[in-house]
C-alpha atoms as a PDB file:
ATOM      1  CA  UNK A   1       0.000   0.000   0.000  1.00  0.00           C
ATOM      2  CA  UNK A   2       2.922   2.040   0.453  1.00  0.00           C
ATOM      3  CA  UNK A   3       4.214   2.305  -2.696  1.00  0.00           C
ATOM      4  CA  UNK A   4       0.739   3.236  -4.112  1.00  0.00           C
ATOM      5  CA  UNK A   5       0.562   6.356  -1.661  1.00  0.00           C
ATOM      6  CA  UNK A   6       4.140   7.317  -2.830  1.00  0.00           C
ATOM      7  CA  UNK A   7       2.775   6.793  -6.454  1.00  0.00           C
ATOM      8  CA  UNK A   8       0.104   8.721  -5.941  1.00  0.00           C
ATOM      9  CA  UNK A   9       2.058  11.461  -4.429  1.00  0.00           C
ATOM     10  CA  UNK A  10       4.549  11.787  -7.077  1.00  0.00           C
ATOM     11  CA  UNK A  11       2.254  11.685  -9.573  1.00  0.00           C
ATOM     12  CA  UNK A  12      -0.671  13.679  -8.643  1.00  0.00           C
ATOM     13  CA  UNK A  13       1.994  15.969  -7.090  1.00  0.00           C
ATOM     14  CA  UNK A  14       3.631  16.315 -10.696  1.00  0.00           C
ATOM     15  CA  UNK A  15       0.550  16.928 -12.026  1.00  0.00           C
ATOM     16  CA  UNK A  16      -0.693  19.836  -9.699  1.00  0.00           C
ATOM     17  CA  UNK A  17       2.108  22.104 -10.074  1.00  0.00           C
ATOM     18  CA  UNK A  18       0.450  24.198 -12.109  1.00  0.00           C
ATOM     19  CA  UNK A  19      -2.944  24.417  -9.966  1.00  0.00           C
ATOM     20  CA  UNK A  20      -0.615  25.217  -6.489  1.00  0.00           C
ATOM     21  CA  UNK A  21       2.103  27.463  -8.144  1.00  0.00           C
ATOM     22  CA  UNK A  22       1.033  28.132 -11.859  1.00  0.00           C
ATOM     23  CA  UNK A  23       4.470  30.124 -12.665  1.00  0.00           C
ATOM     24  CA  UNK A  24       7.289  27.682 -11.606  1.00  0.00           C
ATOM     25  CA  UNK A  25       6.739  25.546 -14.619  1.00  0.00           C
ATOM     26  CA  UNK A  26       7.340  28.910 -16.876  1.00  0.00           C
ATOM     27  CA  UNK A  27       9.997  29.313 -14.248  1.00  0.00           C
ATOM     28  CA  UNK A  28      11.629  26.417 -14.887  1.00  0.00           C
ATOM     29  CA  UNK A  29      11.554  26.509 -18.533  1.00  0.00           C
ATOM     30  CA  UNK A  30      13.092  30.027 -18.121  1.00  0.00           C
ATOM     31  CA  UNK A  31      15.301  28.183 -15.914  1.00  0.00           C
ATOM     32  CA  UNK A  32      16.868  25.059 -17.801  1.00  0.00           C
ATOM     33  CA  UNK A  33      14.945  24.907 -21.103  1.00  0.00           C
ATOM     34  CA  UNK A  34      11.503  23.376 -22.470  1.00  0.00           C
ATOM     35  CA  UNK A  35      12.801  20.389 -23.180  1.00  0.00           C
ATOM     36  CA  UNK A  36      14.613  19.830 -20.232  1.00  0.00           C
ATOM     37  CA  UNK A  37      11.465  20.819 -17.971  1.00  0.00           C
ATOM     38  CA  UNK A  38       9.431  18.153 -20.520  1.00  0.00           C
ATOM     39  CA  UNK A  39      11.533  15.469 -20.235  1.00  0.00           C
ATOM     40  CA  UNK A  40      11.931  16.091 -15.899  1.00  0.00           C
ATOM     41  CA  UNK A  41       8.201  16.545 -15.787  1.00  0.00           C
ATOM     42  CA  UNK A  42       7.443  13.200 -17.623  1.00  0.00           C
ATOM     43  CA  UNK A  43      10.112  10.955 -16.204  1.00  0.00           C
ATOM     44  CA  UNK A  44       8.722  12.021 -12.469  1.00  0.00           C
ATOM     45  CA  UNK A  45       5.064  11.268 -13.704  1.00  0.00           C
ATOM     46  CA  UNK A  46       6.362   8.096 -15.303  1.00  0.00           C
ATOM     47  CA  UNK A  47       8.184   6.824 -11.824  1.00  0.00           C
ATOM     48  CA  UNK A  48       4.826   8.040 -10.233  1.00  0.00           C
ATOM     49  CA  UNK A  49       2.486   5.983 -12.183  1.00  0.00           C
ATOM     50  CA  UNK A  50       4.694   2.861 -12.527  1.00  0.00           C
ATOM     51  CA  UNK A  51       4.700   3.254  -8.498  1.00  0.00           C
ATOM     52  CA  UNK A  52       1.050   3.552  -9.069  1.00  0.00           C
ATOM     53  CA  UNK A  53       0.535   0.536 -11.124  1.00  0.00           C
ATOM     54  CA  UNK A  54       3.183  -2.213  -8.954  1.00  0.00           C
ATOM     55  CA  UNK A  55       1.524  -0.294  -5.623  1.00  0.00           C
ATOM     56  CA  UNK A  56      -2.128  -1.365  -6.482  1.00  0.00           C
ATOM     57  CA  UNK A  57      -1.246  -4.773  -7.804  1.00  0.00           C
ATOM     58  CA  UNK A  58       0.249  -5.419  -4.812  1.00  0.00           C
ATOM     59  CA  UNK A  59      -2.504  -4.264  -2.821  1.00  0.00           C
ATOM     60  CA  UNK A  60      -5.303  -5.806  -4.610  1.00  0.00           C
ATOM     61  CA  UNK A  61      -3.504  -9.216  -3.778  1.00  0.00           C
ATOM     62  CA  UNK A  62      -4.831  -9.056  -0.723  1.00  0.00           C
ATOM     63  CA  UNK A  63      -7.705  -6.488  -0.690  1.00  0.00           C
ATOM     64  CA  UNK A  64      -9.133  -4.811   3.132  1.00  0.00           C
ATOM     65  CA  UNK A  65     -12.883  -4.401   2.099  1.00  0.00           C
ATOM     66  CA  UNK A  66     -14.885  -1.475   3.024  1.00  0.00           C
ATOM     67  CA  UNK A  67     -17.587  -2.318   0.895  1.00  0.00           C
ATOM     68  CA  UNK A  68     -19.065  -4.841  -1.325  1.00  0.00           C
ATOM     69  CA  UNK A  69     -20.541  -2.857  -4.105  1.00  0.00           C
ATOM     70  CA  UNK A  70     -23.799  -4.164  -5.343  1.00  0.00           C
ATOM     71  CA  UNK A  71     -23.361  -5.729  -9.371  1.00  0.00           C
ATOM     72  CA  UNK A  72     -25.668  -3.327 -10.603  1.00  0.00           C
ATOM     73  CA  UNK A  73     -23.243  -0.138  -9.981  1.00  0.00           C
ATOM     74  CA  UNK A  74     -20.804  -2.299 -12.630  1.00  0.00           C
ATOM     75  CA  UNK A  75     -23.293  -1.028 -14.908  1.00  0.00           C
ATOM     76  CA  UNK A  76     -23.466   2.169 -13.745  1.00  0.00           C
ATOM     77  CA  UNK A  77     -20.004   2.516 -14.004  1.00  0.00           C
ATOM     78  CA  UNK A  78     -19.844   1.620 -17.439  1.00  0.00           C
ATOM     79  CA  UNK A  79     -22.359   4.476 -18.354  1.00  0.00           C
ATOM     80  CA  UNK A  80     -20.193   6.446 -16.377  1.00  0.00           C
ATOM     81  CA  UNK A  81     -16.526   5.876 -17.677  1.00  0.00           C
ATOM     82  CA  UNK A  82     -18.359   6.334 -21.428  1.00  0.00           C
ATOM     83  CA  UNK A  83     -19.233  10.025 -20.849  1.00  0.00           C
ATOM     84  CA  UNK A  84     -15.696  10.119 -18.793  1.00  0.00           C
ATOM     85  CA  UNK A  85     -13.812   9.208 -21.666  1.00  0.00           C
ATOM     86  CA  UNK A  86     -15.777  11.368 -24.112  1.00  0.00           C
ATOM     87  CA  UNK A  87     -14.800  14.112 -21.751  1.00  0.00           C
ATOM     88  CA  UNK A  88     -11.156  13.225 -22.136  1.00  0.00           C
ATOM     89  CA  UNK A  89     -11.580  13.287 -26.045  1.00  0.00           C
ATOM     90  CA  UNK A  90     -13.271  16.562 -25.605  1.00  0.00           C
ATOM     91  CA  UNK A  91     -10.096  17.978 -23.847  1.00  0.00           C
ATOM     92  CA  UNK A  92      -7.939  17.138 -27.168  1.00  0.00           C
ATOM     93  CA  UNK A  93     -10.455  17.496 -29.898  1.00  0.00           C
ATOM     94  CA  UNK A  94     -10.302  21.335 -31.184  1.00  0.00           C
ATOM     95  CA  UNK A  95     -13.606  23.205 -31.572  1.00  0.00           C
ATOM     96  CA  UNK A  96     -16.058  21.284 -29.781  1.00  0.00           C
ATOM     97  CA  UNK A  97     -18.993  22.342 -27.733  1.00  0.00           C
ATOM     98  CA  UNK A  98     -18.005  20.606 -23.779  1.00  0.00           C
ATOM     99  CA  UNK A  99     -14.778  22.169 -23.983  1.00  0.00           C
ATOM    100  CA  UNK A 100     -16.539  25.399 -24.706  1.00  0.00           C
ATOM    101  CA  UNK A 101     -18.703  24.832 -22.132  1.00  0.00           C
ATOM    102  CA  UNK A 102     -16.266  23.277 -19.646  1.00  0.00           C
ATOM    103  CA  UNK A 103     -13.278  24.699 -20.657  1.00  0.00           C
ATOM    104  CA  UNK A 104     -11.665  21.815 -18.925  1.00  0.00           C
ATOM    105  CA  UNK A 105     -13.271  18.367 -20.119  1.00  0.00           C
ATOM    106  CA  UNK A 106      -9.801  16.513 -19.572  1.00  0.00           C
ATOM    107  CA  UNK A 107     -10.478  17.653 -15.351  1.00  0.00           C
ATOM    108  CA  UNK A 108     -14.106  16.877 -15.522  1.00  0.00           C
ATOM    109  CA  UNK A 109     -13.693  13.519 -17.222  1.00  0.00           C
ATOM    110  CA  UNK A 110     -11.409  12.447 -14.723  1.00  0.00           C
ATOM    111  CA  UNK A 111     -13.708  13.346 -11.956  1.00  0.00           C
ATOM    112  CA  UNK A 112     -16.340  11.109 -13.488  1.00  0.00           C
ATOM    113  CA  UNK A 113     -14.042   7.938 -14.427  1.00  0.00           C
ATOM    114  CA  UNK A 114     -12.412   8.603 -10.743  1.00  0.00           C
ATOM    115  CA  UNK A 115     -16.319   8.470  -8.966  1.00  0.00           C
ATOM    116  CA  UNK A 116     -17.477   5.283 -11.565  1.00  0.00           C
ATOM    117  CA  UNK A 117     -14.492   3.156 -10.060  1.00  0.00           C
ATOM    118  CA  UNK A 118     -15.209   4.656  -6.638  1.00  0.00           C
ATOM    119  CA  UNK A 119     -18.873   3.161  -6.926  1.00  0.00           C
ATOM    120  CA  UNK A 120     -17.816  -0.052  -8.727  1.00  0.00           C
ATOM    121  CA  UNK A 121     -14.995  -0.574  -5.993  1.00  0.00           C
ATOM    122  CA  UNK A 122     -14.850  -0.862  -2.371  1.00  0.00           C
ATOM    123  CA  UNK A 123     -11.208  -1.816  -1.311  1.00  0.00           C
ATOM    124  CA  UNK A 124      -8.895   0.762   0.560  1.00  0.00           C
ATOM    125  CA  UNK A 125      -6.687   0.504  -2.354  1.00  0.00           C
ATOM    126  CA  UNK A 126      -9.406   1.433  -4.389  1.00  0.00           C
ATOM    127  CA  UNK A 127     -10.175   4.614  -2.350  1.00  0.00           C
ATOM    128  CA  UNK A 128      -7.145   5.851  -2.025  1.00  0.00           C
ATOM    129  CA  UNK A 129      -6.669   4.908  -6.077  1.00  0.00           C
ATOM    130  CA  UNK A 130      -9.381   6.612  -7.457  1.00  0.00           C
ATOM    131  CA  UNK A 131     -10.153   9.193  -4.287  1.00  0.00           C
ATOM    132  CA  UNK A 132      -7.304  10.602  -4.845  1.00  0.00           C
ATOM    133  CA  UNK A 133      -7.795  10.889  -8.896  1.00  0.00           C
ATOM    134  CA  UNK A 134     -11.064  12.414  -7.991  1.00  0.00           C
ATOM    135  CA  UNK A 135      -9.945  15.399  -4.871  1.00  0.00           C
ATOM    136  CA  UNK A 136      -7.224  16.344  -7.520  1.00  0.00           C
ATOM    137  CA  UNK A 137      -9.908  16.324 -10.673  1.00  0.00           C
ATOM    138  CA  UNK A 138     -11.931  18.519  -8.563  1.00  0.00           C
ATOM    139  CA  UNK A 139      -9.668  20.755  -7.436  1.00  0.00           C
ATOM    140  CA  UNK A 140      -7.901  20.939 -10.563  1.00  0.00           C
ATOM    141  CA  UNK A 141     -11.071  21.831 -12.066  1.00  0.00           C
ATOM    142  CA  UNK A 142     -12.309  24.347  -9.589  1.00  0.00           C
ATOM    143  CA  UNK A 143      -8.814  26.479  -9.860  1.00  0.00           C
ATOM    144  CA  UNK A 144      -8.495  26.540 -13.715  1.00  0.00           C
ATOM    145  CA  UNK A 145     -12.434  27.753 -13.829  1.00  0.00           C
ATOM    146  CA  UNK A 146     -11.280  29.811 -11.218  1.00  0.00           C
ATOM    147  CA  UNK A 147      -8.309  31.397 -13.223  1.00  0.00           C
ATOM    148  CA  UNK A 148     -10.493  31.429 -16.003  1.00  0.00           C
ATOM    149  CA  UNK A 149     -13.100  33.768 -15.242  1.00  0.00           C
ATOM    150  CA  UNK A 150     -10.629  35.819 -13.480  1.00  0.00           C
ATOM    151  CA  UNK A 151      -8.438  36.306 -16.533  1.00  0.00           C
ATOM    152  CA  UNK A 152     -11.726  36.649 -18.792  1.00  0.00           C
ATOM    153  CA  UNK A 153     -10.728  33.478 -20.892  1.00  0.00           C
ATOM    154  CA  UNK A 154     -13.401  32.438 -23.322  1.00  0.00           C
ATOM    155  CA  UNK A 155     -13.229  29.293 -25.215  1.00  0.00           C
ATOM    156  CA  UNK A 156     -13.819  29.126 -28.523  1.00  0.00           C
ATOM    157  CA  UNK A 157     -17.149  28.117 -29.758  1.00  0.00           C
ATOM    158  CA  UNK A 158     -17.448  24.370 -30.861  1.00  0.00           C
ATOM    159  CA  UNK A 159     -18.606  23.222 -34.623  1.00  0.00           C
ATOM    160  CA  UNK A 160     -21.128  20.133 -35.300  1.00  0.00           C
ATOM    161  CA  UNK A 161     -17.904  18.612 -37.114  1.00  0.00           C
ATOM    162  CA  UNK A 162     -15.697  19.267 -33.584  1.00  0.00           C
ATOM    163  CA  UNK A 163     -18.739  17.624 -31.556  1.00  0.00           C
ATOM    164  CA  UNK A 164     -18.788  14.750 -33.552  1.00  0.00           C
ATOM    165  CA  UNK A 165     -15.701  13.885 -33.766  1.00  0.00           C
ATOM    166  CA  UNK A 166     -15.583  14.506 -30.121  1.00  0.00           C
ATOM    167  CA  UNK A 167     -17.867  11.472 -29.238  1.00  0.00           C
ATOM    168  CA  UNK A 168     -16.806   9.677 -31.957  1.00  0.00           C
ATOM    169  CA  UNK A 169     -13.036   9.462 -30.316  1.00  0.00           C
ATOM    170  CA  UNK A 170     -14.456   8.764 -27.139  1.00  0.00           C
ATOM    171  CA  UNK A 171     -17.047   5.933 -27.829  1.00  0.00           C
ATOM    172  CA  UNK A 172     -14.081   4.293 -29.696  1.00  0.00           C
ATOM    173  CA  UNK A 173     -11.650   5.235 -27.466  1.00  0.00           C
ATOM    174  CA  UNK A 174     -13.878   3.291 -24.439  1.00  0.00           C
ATOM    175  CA  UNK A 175     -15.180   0.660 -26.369  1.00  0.00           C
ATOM    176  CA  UNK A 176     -11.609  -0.532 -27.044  1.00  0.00           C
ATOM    177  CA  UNK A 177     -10.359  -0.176 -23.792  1.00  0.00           C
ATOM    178  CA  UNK A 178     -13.957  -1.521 -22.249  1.00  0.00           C
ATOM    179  CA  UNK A 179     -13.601  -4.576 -24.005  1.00  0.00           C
ATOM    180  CA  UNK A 180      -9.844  -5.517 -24.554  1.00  0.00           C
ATOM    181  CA  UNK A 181      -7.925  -3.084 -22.821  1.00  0.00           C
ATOM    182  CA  UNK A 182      -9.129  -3.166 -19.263  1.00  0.00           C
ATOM    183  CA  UNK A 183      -8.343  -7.104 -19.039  1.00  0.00           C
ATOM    184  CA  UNK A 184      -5.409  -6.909 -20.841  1.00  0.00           C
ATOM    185  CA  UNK A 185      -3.978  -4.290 -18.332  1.00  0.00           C
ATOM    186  CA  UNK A 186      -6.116  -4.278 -15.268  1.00  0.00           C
ATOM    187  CA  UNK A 187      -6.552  -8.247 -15.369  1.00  0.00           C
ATOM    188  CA  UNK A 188     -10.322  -7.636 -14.562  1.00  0.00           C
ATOM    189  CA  UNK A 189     -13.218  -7.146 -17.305  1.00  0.00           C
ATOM    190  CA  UNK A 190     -15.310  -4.324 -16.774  1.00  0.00           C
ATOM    191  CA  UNK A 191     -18.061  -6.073 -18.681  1.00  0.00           C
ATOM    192  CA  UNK A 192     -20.699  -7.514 -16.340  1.00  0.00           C
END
């Protein structure tokens, strides 16, 4: 369990530098160079999420329980991670109508995959796993909207074509990693 909350700390940690102290990443690019920061930034969230990965494997060998989660929220969770992942695709897709709306799909997607595990999932492993996904989603979320407003940011508007595409890359996105993907790597089918 250890090594998960060290993953998790490295990794989320990475990944909020920007919400906590938004200039020291333009700092450090002043500092030592884009692609130095690049290639520091994604070898610490690489160490974080391998610690991640052999962290939760090693704590879902033997599992504490808090909860047994009825089979139906498996279903639920499938709904769930399907908007999620359309979400995602909405953070990378240019011109589309959530991340005109949003501003920040990629935050809000990971707040809804992050609360479908939490409901499909009842192990301490699991809530500090996907918990911790979901306080930095939301917090993540709530300072860029934040910063947003403040700095009078507006989005451009989003096209039919940009919406389409949109949930087009996320239906195909989940359906692939659904139904091959999450076995493959997880060693559990999400498919009830």
């Amino acid at each position: 369990m250890l090594l998960l909350i060290i993953g998790l700390i490295v990794f989320l940690g990475i990944h909020a530098i920007n919400l906590i102290n938004p200039g020291l990443r333009q700092q450090m690019i002043d500092k030592r160079g884009r692609g130095t920061w690049r290639v520091v930034y994604s070898i610490i969230a690489l160490v974080g999420l391998v610690l991640i990965v052999v962290g939760y494997g090693q704590a879902r060998m033997e599992p504490t329980w808090l909860w047994f989660p009825p089979a139906g929220l498996r279903h639920l969770a499938l709904i769930l991670t399907l908007i999620g992942f359309v979400l995602v695709a909405a953070a990378f897709v240019p011109r589309n109508r959530l991340k005109a709306k949003l501003g920040h799909p990629m935050y809000a997607g990971v707040k809804i995959w992050a609360l479908a595990h939490l409901l499909a999932n009842g192990s301490v492993a699991d809530v500090l796993l996907f918990g911790g996904f979901l306080a930095w989603a939301i917090a993540g979320f709530a300072v860029q909207r934040r910063r947003d407003r403040a700095a009078g940011v507006i989005h451009p508007a989003g096209t039919m074509t940009g919406d389409i595409t949109t949930i087009a890359a996320g239906l195909v996105t989940w359906a692939i990693f659904a139904m091959f993907l999450h076995t493959l790597l997880i060693g559990v089918s999400p498919m009830p």
